[in-house]
N, C-alpha and C. Protein backbone atom coordinates (compact mmCIF):
# COMPACT_ATOMS: atom_id res chain seq x y z
N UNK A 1 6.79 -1.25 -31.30
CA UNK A 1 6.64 -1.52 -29.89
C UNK A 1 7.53 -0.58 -29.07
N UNK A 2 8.88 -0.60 -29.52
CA UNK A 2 10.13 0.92 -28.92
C UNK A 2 9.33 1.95 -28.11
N UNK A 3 8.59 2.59 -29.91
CA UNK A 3 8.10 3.70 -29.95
C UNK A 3 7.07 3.91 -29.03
N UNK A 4 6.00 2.78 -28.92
CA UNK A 4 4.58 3.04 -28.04
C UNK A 4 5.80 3.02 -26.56
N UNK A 5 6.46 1.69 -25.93
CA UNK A 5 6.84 1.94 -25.13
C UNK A 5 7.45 3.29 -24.61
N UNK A 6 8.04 4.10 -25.18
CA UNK A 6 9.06 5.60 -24.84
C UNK A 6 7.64 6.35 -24.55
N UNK A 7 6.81 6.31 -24.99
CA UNK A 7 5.75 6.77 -24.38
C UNK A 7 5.64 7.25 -22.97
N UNK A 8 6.13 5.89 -22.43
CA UNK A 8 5.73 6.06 -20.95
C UNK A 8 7.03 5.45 -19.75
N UNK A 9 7.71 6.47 -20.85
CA UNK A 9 9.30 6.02 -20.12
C UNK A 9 9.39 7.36 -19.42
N UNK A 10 8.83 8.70 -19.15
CA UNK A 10 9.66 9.21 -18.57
C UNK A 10 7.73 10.12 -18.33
N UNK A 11 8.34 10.65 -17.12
CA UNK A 11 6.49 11.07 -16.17
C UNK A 11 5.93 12.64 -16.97
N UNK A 12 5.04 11.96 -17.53
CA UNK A 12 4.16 13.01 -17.81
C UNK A 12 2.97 14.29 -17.09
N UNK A 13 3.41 15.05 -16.53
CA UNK A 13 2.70 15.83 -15.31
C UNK A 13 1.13 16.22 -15.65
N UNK A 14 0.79 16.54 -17.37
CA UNK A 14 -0.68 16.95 -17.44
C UNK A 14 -1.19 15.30 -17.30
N UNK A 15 -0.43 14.06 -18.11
CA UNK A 15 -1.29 13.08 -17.47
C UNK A 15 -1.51 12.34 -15.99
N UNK A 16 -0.17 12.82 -15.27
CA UNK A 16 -0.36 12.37 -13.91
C UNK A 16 -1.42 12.98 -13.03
N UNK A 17 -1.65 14.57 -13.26
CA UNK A 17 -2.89 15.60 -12.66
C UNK A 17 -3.80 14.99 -13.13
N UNK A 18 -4.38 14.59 -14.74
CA UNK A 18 -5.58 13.93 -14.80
C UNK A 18 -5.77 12.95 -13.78
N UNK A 19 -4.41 11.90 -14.00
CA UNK A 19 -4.86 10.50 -13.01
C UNK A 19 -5.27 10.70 -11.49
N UNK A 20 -4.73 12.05 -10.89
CA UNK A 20 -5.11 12.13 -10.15
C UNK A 20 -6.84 12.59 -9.92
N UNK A 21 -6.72 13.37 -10.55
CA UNK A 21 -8.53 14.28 -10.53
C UNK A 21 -9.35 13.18 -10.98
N UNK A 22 -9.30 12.00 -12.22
CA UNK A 22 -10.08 11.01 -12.27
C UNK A 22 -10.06 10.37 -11.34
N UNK A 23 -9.04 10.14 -10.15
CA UNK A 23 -9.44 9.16 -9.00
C UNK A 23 -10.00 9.61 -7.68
N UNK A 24 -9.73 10.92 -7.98
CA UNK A 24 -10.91 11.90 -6.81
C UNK A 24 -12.48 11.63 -7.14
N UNK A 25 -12.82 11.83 -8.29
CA UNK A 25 -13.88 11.55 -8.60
C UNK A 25 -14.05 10.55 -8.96
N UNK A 26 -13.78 9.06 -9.21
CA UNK A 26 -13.73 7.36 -8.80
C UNK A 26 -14.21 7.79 -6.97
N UNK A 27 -13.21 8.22 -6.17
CA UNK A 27 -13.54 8.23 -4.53
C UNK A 27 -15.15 8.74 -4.47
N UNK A 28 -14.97 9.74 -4.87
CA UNK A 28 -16.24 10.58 -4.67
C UNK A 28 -17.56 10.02 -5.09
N UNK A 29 -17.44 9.68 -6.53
CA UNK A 29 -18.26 8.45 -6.86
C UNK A 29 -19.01 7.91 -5.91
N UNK A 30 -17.97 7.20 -5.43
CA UNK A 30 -18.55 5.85 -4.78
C UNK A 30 -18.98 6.27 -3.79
N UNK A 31 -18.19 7.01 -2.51
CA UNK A 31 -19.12 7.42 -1.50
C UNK A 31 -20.46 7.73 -1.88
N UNK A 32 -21.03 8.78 -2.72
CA UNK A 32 -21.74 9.34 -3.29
C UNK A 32 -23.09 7.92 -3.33
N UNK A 33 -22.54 6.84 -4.28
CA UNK A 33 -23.41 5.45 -4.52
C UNK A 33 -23.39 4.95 -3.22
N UNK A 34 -22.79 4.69 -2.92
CA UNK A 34 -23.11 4.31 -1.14
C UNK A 34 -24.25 4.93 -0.50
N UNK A 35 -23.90 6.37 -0.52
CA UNK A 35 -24.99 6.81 0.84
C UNK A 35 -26.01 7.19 -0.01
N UNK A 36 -26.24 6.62 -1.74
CA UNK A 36 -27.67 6.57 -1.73
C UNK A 36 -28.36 5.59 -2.29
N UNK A 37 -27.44 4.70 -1.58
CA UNK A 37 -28.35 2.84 -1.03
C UNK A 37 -28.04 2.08 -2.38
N UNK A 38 -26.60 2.68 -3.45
CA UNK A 38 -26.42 1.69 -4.50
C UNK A 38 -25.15 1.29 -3.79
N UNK A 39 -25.25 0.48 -2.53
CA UNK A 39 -23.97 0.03 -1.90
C UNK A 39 -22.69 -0.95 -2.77
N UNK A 40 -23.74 -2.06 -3.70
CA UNK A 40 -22.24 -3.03 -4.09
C UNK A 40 -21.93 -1.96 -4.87
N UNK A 41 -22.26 -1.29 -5.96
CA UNK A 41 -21.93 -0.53 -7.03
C UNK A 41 -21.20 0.23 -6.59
N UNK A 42 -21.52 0.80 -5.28
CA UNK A 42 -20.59 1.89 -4.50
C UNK A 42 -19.21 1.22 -4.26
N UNK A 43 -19.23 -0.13 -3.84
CA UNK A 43 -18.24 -0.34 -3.01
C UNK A 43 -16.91 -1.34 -4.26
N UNK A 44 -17.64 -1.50 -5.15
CA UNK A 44 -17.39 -2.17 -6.35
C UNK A 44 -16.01 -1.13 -6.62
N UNK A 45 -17.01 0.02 -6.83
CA UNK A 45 -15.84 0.89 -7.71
C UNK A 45 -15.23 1.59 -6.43
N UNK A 46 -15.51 1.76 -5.32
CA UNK A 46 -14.63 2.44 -4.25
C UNK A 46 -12.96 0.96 -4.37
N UNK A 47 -13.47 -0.06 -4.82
CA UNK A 47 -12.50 -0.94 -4.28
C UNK A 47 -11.53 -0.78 -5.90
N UNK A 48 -11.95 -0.63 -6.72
CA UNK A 48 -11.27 -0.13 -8.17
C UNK A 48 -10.46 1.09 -7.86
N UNK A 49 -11.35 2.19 -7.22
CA UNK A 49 -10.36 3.65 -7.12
C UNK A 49 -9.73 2.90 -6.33
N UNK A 50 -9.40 2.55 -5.46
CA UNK A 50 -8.01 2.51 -3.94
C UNK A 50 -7.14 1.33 -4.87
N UNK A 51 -7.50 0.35 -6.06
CA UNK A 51 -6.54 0.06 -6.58
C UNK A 51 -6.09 0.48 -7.25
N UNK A 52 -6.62 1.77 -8.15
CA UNK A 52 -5.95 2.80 -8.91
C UNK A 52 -4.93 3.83 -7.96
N UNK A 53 -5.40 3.90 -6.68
CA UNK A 53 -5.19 4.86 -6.13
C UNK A 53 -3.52 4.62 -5.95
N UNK A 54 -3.27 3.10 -5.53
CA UNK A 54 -2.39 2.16 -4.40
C UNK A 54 -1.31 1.94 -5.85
N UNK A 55 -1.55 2.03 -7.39
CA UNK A 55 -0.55 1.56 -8.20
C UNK A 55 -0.04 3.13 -8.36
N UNK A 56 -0.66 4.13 -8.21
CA UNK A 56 -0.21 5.71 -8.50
C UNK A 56 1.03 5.81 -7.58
N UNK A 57 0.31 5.58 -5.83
CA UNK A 57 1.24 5.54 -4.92
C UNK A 57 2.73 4.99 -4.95
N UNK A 58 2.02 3.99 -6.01
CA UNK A 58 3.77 2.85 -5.82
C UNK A 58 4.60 3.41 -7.13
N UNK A 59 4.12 3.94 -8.04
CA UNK A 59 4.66 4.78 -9.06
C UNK A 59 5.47 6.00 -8.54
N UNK A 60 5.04 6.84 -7.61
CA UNK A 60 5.05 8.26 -6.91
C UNK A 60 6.72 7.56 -5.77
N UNK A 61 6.49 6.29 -5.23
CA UNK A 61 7.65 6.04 -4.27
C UNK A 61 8.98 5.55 -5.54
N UNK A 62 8.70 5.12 -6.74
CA UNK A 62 9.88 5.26 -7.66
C UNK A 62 9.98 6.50 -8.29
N UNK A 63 9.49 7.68 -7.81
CA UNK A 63 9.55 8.69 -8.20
C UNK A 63 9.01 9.30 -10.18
N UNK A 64 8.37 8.53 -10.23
CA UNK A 64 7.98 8.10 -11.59
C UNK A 64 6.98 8.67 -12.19
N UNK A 65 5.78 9.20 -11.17
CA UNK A 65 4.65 9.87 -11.19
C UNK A 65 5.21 10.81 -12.26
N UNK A 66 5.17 11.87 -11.11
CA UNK A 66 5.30 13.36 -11.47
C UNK A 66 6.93 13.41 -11.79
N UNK A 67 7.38 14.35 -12.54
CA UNK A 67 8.60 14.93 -12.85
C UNK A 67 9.44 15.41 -11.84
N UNK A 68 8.63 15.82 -10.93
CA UNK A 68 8.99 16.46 -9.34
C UNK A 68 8.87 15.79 -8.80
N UNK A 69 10.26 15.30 -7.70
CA UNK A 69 10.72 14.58 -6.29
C UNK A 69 9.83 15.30 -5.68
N UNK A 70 9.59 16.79 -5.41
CA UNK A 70 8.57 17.35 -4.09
C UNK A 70 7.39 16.44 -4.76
N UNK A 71 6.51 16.81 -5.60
CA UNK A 71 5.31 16.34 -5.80
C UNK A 71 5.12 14.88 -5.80
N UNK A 72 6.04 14.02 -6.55
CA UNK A 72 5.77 13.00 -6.17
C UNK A 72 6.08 12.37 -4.47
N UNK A 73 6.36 13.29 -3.86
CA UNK A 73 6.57 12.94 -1.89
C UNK A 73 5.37 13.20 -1.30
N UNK A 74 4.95 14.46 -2.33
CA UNK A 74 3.70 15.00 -1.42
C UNK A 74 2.61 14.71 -1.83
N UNK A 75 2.19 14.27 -2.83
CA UNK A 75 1.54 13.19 -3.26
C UNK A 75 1.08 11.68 -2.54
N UNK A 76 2.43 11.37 -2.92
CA UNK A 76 2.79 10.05 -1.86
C UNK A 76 2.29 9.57 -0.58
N UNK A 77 2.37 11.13 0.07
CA UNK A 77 2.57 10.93 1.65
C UNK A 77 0.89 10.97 1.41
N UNK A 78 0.26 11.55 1.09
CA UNK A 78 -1.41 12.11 1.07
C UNK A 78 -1.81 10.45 0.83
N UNK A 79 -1.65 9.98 -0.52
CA UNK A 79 -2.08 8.73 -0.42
C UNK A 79 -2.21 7.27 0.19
N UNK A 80 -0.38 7.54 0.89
CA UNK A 80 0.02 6.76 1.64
C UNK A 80 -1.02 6.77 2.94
N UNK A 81 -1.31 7.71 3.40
CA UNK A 81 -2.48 7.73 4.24
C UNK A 81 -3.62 6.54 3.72
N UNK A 82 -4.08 7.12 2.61
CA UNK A 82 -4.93 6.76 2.37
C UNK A 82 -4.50 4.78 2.40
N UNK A 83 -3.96 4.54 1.81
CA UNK A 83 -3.58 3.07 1.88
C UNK A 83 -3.00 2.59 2.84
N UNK A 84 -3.15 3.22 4.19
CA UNK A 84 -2.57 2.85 4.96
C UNK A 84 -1.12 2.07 5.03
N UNK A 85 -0.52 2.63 4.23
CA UNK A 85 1.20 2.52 4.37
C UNK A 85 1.97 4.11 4.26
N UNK A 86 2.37 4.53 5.09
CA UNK A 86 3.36 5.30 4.90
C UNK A 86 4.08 6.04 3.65
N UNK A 87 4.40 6.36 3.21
CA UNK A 87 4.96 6.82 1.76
C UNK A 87 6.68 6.60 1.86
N UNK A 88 6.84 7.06 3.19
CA UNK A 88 9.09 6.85 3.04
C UNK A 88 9.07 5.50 3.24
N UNK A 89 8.18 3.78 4.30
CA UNK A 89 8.26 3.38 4.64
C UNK A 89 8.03 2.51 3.36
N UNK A 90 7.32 2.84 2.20
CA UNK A 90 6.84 2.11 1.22
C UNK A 90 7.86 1.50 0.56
N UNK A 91 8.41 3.52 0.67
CA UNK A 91 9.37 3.60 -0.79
C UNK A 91 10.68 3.11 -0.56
N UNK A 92 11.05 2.80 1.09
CA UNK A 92 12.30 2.39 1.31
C UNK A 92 11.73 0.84 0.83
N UNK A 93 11.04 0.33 1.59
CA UNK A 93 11.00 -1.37 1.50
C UNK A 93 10.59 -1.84 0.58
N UNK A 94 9.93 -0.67 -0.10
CA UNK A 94 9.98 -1.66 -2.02
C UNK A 94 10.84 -1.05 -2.53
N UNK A 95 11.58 -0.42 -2.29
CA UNK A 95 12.95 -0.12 -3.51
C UNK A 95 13.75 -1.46 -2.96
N UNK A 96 13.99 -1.70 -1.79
CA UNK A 96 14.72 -2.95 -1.31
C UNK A 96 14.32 -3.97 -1.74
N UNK A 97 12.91 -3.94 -1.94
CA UNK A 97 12.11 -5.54 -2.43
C UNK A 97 12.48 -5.79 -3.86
N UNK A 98 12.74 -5.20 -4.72
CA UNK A 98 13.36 -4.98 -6.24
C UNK A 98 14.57 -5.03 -6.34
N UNK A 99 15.21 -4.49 -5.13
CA UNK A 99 16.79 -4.71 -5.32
C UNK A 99 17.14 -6.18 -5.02
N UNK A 100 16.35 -6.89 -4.36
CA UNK A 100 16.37 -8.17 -3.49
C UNK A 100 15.44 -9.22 -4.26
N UNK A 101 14.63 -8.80 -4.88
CA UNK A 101 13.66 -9.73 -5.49
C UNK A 101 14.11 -11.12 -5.82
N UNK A 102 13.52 -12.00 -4.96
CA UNK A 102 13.80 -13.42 -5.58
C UNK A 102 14.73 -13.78 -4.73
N UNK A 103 15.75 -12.81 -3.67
CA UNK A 103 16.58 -13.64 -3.35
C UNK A 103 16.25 -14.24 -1.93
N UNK A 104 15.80 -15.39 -1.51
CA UNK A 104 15.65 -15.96 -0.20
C UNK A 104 16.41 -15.52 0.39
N UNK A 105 17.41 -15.48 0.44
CA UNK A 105 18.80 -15.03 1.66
C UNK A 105 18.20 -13.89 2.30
N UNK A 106 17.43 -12.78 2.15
CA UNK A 106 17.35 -11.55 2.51
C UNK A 106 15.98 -11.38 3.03
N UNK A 107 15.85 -11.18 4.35
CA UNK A 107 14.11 -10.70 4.90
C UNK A 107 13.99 -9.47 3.89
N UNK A 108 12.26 -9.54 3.81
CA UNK A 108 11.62 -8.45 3.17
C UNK A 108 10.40 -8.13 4.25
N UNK A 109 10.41 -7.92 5.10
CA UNK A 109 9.54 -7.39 6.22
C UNK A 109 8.03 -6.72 5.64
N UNK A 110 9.08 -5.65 4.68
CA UNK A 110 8.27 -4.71 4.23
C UNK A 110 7.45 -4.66 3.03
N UNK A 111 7.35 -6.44 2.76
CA UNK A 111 6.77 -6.79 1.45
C UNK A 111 6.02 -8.24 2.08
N UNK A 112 6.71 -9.09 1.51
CA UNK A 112 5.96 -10.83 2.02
C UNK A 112 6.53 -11.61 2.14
N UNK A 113 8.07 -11.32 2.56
CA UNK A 113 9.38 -12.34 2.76
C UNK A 113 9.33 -12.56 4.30
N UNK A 114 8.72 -13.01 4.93
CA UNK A 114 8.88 -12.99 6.70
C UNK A 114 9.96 -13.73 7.07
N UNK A 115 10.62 -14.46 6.53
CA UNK A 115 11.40 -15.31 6.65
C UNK A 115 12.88 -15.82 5.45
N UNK A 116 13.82 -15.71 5.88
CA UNK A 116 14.76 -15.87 5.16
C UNK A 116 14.65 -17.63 4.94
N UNK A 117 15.46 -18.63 3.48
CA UNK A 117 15.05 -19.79 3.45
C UNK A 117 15.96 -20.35 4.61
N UNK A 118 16.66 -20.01 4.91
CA UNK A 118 17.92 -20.44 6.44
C UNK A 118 16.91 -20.88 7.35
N UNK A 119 16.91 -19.30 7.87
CA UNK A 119 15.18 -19.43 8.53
C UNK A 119 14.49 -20.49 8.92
N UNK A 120 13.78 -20.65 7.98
CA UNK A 120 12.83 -21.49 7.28
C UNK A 120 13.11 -23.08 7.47
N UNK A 121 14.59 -23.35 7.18
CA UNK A 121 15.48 -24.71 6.99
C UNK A 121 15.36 -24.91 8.23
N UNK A 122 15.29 -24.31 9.17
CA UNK A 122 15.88 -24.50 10.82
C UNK A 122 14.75 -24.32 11.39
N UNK A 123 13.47 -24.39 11.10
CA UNK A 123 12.33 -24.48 12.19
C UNK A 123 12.09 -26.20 12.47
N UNK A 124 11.63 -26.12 13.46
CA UNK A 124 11.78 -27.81 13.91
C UNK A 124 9.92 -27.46 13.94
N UNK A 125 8.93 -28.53 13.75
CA UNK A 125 7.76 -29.18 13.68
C UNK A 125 6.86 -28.42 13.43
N UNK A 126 5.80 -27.94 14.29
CA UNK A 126 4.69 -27.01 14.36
C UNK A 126 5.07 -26.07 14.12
N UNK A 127 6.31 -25.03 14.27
CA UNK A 127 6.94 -24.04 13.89
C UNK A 127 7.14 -23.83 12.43
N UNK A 128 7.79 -24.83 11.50
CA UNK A 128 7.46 -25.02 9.95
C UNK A 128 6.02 -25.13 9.69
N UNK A 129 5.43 -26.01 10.42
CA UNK A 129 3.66 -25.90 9.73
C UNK A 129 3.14 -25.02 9.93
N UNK A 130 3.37 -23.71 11.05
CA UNK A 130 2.59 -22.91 11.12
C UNK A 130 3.15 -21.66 9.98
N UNK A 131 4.17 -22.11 9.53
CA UNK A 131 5.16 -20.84 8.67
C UNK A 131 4.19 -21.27 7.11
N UNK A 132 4.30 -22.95 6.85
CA UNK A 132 3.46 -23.00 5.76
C UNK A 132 2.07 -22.45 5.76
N UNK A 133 1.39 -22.45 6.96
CA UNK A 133 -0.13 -22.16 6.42
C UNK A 133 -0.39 -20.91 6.46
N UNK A 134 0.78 -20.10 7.16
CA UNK A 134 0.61 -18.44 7.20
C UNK A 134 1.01 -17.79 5.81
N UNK A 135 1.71 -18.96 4.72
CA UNK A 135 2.28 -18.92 3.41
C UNK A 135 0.36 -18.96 2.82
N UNK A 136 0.41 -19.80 2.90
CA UNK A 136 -0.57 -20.26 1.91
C UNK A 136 -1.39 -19.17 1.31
N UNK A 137 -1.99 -19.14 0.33
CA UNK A 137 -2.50 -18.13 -0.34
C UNK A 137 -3.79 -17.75 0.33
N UNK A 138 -4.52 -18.26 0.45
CA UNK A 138 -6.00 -18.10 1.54
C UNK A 138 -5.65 -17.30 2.27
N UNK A 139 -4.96 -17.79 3.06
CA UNK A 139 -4.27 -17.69 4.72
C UNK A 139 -3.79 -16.03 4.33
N UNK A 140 -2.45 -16.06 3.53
CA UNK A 140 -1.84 -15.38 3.50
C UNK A 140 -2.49 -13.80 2.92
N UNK A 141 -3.23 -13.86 2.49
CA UNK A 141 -3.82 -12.60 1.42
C UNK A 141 -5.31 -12.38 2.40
N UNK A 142 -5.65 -13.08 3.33
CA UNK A 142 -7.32 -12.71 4.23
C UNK A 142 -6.41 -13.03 5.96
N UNK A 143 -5.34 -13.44 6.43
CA UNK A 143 -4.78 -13.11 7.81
C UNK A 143 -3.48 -12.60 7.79
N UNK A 144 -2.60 -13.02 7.05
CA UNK A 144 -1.09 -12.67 7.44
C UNK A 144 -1.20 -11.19 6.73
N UNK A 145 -1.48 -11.36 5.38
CA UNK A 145 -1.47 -9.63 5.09
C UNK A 145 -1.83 -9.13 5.83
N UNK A 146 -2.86 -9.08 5.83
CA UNK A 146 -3.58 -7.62 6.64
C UNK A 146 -2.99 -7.56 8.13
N UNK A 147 -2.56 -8.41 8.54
CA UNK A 147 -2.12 -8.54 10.11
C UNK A 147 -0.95 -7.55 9.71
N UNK A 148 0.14 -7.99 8.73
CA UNK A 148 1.24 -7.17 8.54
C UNK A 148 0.93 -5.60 8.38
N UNK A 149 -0.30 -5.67 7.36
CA UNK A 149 -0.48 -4.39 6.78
C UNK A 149 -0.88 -3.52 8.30
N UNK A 150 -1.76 -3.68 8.71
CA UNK A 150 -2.42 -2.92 9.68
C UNK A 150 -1.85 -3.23 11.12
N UNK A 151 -1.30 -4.19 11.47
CA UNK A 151 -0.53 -4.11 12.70
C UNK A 151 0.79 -3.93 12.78
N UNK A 152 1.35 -5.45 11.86
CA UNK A 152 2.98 -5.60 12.10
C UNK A 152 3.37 -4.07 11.83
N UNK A 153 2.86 -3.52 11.21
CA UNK A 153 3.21 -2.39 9.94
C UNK A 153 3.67 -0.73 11.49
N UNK A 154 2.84 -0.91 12.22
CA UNK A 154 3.33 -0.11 13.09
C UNK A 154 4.94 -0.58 13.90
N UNK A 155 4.89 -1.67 14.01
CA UNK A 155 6.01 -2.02 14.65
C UNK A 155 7.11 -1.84 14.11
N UNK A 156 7.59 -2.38 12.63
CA UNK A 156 8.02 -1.96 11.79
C UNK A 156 8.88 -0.57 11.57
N UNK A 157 7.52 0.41 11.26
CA UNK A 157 8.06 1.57 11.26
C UNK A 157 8.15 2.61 12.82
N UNK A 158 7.93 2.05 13.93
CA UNK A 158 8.09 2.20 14.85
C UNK A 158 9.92 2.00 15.33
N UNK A 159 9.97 0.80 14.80
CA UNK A 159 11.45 0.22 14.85
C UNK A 159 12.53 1.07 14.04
N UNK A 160 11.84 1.13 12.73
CA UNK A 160 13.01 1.39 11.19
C UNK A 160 12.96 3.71 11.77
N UNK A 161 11.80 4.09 11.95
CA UNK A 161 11.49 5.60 11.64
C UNK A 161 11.63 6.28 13.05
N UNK A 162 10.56 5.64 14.45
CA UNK A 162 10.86 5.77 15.72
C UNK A 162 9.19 6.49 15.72
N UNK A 163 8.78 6.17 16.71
CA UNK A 163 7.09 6.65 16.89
C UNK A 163 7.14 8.12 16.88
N UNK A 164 7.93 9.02 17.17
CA UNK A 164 7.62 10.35 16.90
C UNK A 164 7.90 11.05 15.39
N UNK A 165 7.83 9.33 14.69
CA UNK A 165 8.57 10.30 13.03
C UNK A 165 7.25 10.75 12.30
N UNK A 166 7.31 10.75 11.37
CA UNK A 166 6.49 11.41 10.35
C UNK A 166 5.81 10.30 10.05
N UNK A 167 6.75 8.97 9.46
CA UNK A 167 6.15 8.06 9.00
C UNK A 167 5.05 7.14 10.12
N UNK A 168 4.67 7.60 11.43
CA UNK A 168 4.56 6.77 12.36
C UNK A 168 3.01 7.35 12.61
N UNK A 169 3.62 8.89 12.13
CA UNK A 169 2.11 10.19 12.21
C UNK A 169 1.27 9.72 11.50
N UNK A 170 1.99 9.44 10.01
CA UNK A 170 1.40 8.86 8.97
C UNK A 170 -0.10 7.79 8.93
N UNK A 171 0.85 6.74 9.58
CA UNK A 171 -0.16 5.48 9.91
C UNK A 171 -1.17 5.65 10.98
N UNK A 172 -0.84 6.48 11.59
CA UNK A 172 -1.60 6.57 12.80
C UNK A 172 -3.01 7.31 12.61
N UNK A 173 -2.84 7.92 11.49
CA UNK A 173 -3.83 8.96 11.13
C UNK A 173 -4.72 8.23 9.96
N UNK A 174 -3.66 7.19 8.81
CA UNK A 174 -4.75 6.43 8.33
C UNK A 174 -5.54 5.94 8.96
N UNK A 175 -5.35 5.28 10.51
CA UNK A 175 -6.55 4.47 10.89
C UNK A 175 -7.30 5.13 11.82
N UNK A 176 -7.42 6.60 12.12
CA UNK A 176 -7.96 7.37 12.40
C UNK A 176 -9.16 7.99 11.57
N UNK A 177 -8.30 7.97 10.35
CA UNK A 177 -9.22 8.33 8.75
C UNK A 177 -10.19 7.30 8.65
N UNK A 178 -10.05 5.77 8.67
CA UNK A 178 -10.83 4.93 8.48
C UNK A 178 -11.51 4.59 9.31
N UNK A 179 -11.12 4.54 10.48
CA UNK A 179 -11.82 4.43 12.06
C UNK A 179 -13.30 5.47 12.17
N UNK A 180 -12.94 6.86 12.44
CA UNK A 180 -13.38 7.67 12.91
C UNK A 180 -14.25 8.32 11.91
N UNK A 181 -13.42 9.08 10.70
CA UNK A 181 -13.81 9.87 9.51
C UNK A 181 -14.46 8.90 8.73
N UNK A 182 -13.99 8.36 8.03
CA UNK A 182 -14.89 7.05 6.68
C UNK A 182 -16.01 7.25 6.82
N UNK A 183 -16.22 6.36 8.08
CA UNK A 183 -17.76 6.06 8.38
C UNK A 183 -18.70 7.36 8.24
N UNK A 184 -18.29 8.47 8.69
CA UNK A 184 -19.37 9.11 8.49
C UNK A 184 -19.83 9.34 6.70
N UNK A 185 -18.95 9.24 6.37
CA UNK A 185 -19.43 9.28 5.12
C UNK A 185 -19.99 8.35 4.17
N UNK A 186 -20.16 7.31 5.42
CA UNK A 186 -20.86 5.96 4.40
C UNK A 186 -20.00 4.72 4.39
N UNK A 187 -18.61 4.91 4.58
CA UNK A 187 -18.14 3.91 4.01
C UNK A 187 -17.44 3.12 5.83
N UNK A 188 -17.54 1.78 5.82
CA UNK A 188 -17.47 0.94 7.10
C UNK A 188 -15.79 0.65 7.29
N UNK A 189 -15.88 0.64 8.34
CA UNK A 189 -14.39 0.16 8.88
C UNK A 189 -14.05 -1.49 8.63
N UNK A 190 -12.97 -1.79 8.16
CA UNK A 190 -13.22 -3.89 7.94
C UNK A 190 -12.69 -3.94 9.35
């Protein structure tokens, strides 16, 4: 078990270039099945590549990808587009989310901690019930995510980076990419 594990203890660059070129063509794919009317099949595996795409990304912000800090940034930042998170904004608030993991005491903004348990202890009535149902798993994974992901998420790095940073260019251009560009190629804005 050692042995298989050391495997994949330290970043392999001809297999990280494959992973990448197989998930260009996963993307391509699917657009491809889309605009010629095999839509679930299209959208099936378009939703497989962006989760292949989104675990590369989070590999690339522990620097883990590629062997190279440049490549794995510039990498990063390309995809980070694509997933609409940022790449410095990722890699700061999940290196924090790991350093912090588990501990209530500490907001995680930049993950799914909205609230410290203090916090939490000290909301008086409707204020706690509305904290539970924005918890809840339904709730939380089809409104509060995505609210975070695609809105809070500007504020955020608006606050932490400042709207003229890189990371701010970043986001702004994913939903430009998905807004504007996507569609023509078949694939719909949610």
């Amino acid at each position: 078990m050692k042995k298989h594990v050391q495997d994949f203890g330290k970043p392999d660059d001809r297999k990280a270039w494959i992973g990448i070129g197989n998930s260009i063509i996963f993307v391509a794919l699917s657009i491809f099945l889309i605009n010629m009317n095999h839509r679930l099949l299209g959208y099936g595996l378009l939703s497989l590549a962006n989760v292949r795409l989104f675990i590369l990304f989070h590999d690339m912000a522990h620097f883990s990808y590629f062997s190279s800090l440049t490549m794995n940034t510039f990498f990063g930042k390309i995809i980070g587009i694509h997933t609409h998170y940022p790449f410095n904004p990722w890699r700061d608030g999940h290196n924090h989310h790991h350093k912090y993991f588990g501990n209530l005491d500490r907001l995680d903004l930049s993950q799914t901690i909205l609230f410290t348990k203090k916090q939490y202890e000290n909301m008086k009535g409707l204020k706690k019930i509305a904290a539970r149902i924005l918890r809840e798993p339904i709730v939380f994974f089809s409104v509060s995510l995505p609210f975070i992901w695609h809105v809070g998420l500007f504020y955020i790095i608006a606050k932490r980076y400042g709207i003229f940073s890189m990371s701010f260019a970043e986001k702004v251009f994913g939903v430009v990419l998905y807004v504007f560009i996507m569609p023509l190629f078949g694939i719909p804005t949610l």
